[in-house]
Protein backbone atom coordinates (compact mmCIF):
# COMPACT_ATOMS: atom_id res chain seq x y z
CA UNK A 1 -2.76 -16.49 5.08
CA UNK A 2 -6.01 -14.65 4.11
CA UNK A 3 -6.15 -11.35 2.93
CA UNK A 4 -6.11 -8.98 0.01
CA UNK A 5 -3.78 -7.86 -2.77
CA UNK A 6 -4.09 -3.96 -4.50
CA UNK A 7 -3.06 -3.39 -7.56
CA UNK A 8 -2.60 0.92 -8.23
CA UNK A 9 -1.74 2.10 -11.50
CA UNK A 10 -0.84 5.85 -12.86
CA UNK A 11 -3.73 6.89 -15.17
CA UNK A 12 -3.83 9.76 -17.48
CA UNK A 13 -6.35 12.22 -16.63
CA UNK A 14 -8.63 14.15 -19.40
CA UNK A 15 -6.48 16.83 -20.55
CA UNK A 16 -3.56 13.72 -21.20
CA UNK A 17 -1.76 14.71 -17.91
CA UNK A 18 -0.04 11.31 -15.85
CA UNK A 19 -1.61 11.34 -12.57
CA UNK A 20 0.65 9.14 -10.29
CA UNK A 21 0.29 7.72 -7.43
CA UNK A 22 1.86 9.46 -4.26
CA UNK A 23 3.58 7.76 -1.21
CA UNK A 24 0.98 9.60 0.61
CA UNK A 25 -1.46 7.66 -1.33
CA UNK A 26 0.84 4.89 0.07
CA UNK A 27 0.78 6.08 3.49
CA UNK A 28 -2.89 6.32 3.73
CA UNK A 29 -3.50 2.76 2.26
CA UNK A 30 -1.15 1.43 5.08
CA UNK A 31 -2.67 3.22 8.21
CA UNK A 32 -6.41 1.99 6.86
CA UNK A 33 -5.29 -1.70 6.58
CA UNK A 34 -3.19 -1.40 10.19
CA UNK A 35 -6.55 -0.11 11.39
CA UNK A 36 -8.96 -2.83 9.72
CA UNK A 37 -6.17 -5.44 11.79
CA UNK A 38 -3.88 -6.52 8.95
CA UNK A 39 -1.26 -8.71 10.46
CA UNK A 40 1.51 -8.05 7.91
CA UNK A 41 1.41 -5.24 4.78
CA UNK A 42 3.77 -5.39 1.44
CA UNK A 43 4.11 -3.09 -1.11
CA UNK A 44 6.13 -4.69 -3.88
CA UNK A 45 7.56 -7.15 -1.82
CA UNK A 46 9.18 -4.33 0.94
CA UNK A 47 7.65 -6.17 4.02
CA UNK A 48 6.01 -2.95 6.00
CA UNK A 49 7.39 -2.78 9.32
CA UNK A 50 7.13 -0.23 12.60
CA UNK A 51 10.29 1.18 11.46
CA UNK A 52 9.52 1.16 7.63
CA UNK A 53 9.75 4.56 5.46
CA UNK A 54 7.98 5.52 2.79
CA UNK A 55 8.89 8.23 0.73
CA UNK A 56 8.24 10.48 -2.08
CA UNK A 57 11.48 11.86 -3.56
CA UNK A 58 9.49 13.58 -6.70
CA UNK A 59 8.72 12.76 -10.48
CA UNK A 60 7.36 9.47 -8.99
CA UNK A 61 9.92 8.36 -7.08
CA UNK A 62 9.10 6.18 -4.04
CA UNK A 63 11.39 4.97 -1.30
CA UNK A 64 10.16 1.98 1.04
CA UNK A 65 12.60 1.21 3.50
CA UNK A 66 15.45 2.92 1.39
CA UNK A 67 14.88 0.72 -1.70
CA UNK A 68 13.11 2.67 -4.69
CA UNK A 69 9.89 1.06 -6.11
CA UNK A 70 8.21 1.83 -9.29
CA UNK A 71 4.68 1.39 -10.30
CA UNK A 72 2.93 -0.09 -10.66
CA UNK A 73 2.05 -0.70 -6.90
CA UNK A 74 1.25 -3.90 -5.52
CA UNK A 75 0.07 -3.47 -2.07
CA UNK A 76 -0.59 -7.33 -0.09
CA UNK A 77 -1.80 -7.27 3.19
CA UNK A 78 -2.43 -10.48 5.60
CA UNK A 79 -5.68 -10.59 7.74
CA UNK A 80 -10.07 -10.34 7.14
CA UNK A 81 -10.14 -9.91 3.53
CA UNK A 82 -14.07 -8.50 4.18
CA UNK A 83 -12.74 -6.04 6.94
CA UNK A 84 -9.41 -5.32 5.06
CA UNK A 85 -11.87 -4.82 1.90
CA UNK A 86 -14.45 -2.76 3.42
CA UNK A 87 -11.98 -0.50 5.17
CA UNK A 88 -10.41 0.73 1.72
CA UNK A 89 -13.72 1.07 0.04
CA UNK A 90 -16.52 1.87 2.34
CA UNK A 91 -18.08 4.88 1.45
CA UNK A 92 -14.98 7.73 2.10
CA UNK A 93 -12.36 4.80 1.85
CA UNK A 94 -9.27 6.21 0.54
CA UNK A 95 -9.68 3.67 -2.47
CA UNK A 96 -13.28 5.08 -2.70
CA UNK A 97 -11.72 8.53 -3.34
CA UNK A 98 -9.33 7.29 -5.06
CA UNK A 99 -11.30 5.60 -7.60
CA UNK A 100 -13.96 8.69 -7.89
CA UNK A 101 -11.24 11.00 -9.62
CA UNK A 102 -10.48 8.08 -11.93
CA UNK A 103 -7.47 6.54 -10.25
CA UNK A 104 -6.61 3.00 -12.03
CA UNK A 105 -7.17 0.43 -8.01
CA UNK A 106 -8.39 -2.56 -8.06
CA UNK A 107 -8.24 -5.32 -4.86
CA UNK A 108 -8.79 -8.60 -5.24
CA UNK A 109 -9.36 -10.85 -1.86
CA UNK A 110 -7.42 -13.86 -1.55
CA UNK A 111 -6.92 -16.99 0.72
CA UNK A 112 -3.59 -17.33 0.15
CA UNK A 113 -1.40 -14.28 0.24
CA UNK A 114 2.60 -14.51 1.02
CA UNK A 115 4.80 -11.58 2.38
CA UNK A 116 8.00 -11.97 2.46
CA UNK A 117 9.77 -11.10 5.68
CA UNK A 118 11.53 -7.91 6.49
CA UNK A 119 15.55 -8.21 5.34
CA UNK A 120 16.58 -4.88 7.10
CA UNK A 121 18.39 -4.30 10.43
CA UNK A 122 16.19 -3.42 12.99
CA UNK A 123 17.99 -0.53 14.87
CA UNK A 124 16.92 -0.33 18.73
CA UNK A 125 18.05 2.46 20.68
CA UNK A 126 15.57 1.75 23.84
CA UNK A 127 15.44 -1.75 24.27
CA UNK A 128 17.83 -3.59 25.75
């Protein structure tokens, strides 16, 4: 369906010093797309679920639902592509802030974006 694909990159800041990205940088991303009504997030193809984790294990390591991911990070999301846009990089976006201290983003709106489905086990303990 329609919506918009992010593309973040380590950079090297001015003193030569990799600045990565963080899976709080991740985390963030997520939670402003889920807000602007995305109907289905990726990052590098791990389909973002209610149960999905991501996290940072150090030196750059990211887990997403206990499969490691490198960057760079491709972030898809399924819904508006102008309110999925505008959310990231309205003025004090995340990807606004991120792009200020030189962070390598760029998002590109599509009208045909595929995310592949979640292949994990869904563990209830509440439903029945």
């Amino acid at each position: 369906g329609e919506g918009i694909t992010i593309k973040l990159k380590d950079f090297t800041d001015e003193e030569g010093n990799i600045q990565s990205i963080t899976a709080e940088d991740l985390l963030v991303i997520v939670d402003y797309l889920k807000s602007a009504g995305a109907e289905a997030i990726s990052i590098n193809e791990q389909r973002i679920v209610n149960t999905s984790e991501i996290v940072y294990v150090g030196n750059s390591i990211v887990y997403i639902n206990q499969q490691r991911i490198l960057a760079p990070y491709v972030i898809k999301a399924i819904g508006n592509s102008s309110y999925l846009e505008t959310a990231l990089t309205g003025n004090g976006g995340h990807v606004d802030e991120m792009k200020k201290i030189g962070q390598n983003i760029s998002i590109e709106k599509m009208n045909k974006v595929k995310i592949l489905k979640y292949d994990g086990e869904i563990k209830t303990k509440y439903i029945q």
